[in-house]
Protein backbone atom coordinates (compact mmCIF):
# COMPACT_ATOMS: atom_id res chain seq x y z
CA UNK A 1 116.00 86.30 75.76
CA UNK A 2 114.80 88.96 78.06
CA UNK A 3 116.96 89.87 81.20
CA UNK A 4 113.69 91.11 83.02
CA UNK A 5 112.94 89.15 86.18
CA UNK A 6 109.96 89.40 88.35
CA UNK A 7 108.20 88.24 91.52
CA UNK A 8 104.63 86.90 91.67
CA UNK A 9 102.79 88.41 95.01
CA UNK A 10 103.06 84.68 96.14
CA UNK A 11 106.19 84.15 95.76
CA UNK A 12 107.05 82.52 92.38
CA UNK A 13 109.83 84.14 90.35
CA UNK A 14 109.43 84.63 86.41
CA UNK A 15 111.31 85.84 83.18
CA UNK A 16 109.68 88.55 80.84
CA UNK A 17 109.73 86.73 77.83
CA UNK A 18 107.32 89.25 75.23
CA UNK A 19 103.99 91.27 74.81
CA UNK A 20 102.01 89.53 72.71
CA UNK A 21 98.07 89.81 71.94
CA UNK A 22 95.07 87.01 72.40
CA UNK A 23 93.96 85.33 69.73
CA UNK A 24 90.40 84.65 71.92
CA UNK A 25 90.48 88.49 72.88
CA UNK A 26 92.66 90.41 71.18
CA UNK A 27 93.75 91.91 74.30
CA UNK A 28 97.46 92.25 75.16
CA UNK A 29 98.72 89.39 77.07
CA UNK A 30 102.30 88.97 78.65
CA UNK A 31 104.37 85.83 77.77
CA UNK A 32 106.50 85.32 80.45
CA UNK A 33 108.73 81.55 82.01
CA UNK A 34 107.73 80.34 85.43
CA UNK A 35 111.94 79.96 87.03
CA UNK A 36 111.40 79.07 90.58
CA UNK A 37 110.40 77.08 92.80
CA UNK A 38 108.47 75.10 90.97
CA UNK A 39 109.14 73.20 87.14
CA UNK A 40 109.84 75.86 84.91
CA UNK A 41 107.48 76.44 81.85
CA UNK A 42 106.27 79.19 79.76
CA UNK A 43 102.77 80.74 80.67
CA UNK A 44 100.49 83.72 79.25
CA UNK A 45 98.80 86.60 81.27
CA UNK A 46 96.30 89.46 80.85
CA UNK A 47 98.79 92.24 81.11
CA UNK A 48 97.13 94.47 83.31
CA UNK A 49 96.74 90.88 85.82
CA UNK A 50 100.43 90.59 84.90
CA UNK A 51 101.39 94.44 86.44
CA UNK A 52 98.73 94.00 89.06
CA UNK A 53 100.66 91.08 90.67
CA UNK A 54 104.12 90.97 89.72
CA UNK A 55 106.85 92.73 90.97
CA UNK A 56 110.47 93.35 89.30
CA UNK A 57 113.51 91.99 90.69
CA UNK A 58 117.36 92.06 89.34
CA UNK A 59 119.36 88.50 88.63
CA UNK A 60 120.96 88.46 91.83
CA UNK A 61 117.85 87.98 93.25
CA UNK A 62 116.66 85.22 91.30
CA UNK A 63 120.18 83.57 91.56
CA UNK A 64 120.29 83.92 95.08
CA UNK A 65 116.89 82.46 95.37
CA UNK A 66 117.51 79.07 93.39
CA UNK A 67 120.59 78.46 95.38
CA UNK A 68 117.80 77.70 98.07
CA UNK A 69 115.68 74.68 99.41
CA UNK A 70 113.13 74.13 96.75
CA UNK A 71 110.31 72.34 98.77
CA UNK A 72 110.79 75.14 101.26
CA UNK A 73 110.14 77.84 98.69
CA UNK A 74 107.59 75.62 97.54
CA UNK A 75 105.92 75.02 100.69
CA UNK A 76 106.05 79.35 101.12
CA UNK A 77 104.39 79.73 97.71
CA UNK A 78 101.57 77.65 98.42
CA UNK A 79 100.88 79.04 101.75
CA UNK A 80 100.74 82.71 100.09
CA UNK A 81 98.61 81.60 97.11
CA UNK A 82 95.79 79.52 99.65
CA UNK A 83 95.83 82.90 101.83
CA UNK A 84 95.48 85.71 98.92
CA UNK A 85 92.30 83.37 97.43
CA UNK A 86 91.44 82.83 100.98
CA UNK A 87 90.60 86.55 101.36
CA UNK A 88 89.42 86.95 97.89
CA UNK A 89 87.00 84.34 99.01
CA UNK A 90 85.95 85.58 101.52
């Protein structure tokens, strides 16, 4: 298992898990596990997305941040997602 942690621009926090190319595409793709705040689960990204809007953080971080109030964090995540497609939107 990869030790490489990162933050989404909204919030979430992941695990690297591998590079890994599309089937559909053939384009590289990251692989990487959804750890907090909400159920953790394994998800696949353009890479260039991927670097674009995630951010790398050590294990303390992540630690730290699931010794915290879920539905807060939650709550937080939300809010940053419905503003960034807010603006997109608009």
């Amino acid at each position: 298992m990869s030790n490489s942690y990162f933050r989404h621009t909204d919030g979430g926090l992941y695990r690297f898990v591998a590079h890994a190319r599309s089937a559909d595409t053939t384009g590289d793709v990251v692989v990487y596990e959804h750890l907090w705040p909400f159920t953790q689960g394994l998800w696949v990204r353009d890479r260039q997305e991927f670097e674009s809007r995630f951010s790398p953080i050590d294990a303390a971080e992540v630690e730290n941040a699931m010794q915290g109030d879920r539905l807060a964090a939650q709550a937080a995540v939300d809010t940053a997602k419905a503003t960034r497609r807010a603006k997109k939107a608009g």
